[in-house]
Protein backbone atom coordinates (compact mmCIF):
# COMPACT_ATOMS: atom_id res chain seq x y z
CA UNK A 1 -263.55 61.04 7.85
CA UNK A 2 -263.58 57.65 6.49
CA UNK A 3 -267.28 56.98 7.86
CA UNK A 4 -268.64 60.42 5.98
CA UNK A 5 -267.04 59.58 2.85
CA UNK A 6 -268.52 55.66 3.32
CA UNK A 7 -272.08 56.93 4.36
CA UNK A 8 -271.93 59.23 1.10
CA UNK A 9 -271.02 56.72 -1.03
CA UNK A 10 -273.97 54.57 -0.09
CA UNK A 11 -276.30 57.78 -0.07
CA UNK A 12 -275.42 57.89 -3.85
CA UNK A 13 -274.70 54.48 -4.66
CA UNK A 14 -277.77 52.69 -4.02
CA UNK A 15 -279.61 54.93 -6.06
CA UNK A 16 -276.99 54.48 -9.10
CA UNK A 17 -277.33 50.63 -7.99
CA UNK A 18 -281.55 50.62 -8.84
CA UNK A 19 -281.16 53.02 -11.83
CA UNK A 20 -278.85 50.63 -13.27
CA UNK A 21 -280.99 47.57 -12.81
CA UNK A 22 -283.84 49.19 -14.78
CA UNK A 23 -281.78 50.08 -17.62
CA UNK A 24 -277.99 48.13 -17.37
CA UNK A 25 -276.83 49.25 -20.99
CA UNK A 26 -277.12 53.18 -20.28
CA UNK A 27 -275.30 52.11 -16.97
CA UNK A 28 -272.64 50.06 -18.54
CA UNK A 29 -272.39 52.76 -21.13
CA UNK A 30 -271.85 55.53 -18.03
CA UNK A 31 -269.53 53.31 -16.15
CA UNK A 32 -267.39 52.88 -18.71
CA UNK A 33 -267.12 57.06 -19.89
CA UNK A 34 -266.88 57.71 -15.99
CA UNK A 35 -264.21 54.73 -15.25
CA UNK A 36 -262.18 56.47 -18.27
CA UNK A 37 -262.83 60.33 -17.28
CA UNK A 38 -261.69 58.73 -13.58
CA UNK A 39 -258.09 56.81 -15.39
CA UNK A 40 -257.39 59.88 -17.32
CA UNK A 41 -257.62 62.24 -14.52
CA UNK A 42 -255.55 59.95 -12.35
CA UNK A 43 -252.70 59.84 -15.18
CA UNK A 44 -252.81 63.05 -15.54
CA UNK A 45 -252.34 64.45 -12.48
CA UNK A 46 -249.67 61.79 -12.35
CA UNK A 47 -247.36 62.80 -15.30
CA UNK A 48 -248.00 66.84 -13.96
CA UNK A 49 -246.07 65.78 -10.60
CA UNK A 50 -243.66 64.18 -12.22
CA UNK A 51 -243.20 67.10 -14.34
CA UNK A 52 -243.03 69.43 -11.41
CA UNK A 53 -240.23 67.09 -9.94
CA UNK A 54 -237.76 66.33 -12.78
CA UNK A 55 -238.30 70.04 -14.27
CA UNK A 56 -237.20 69.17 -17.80
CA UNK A 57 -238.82 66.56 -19.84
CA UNK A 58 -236.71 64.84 -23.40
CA UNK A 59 -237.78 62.71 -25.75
CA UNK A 60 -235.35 59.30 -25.77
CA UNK A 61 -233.24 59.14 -28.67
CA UNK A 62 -233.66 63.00 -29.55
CA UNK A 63 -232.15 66.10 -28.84
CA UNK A 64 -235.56 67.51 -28.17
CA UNK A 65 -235.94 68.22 -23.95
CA UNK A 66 -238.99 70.69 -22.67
CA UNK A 67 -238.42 72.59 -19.92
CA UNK A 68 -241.07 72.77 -17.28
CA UNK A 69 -241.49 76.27 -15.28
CA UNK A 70 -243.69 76.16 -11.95
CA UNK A 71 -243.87 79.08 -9.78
């Protein structure tokens, strides 16, 4: 599995790789909105499982807790 996943990312990577030499600001520009669509997604998914597992959520130093409901 590890070789597909390798072999695609070269199949798409050197392309990326020569686009970005012609024109490195758009490229920096894309990096950086698809490095922080990539963080968000990662700590989002994050704080969802840890939702699922402690099944109520409170704010520190409140009274106000959220109750999570998965079916």
């Amino acid at each position: 599995m590890r070789s597909i996943v390798a072999a695609y990312a070269l199949v798409v990577l050197v392309p990326v790789f020569l686009w970005a030499l012609s024109d490195p600001l758009l490229a920096t520009g894309v990096a950086v909105i698809v490095g922080g669509a990539y963080a968000g997604g990662r700590v989002g998914i994050r704080t969802v499982r840890r939702l699922r597992a402690q099944r109520a959520v409170c704010v520190p130093r409140t009274d106000l807790c959220i109750r999570v409901v998965s079916r």
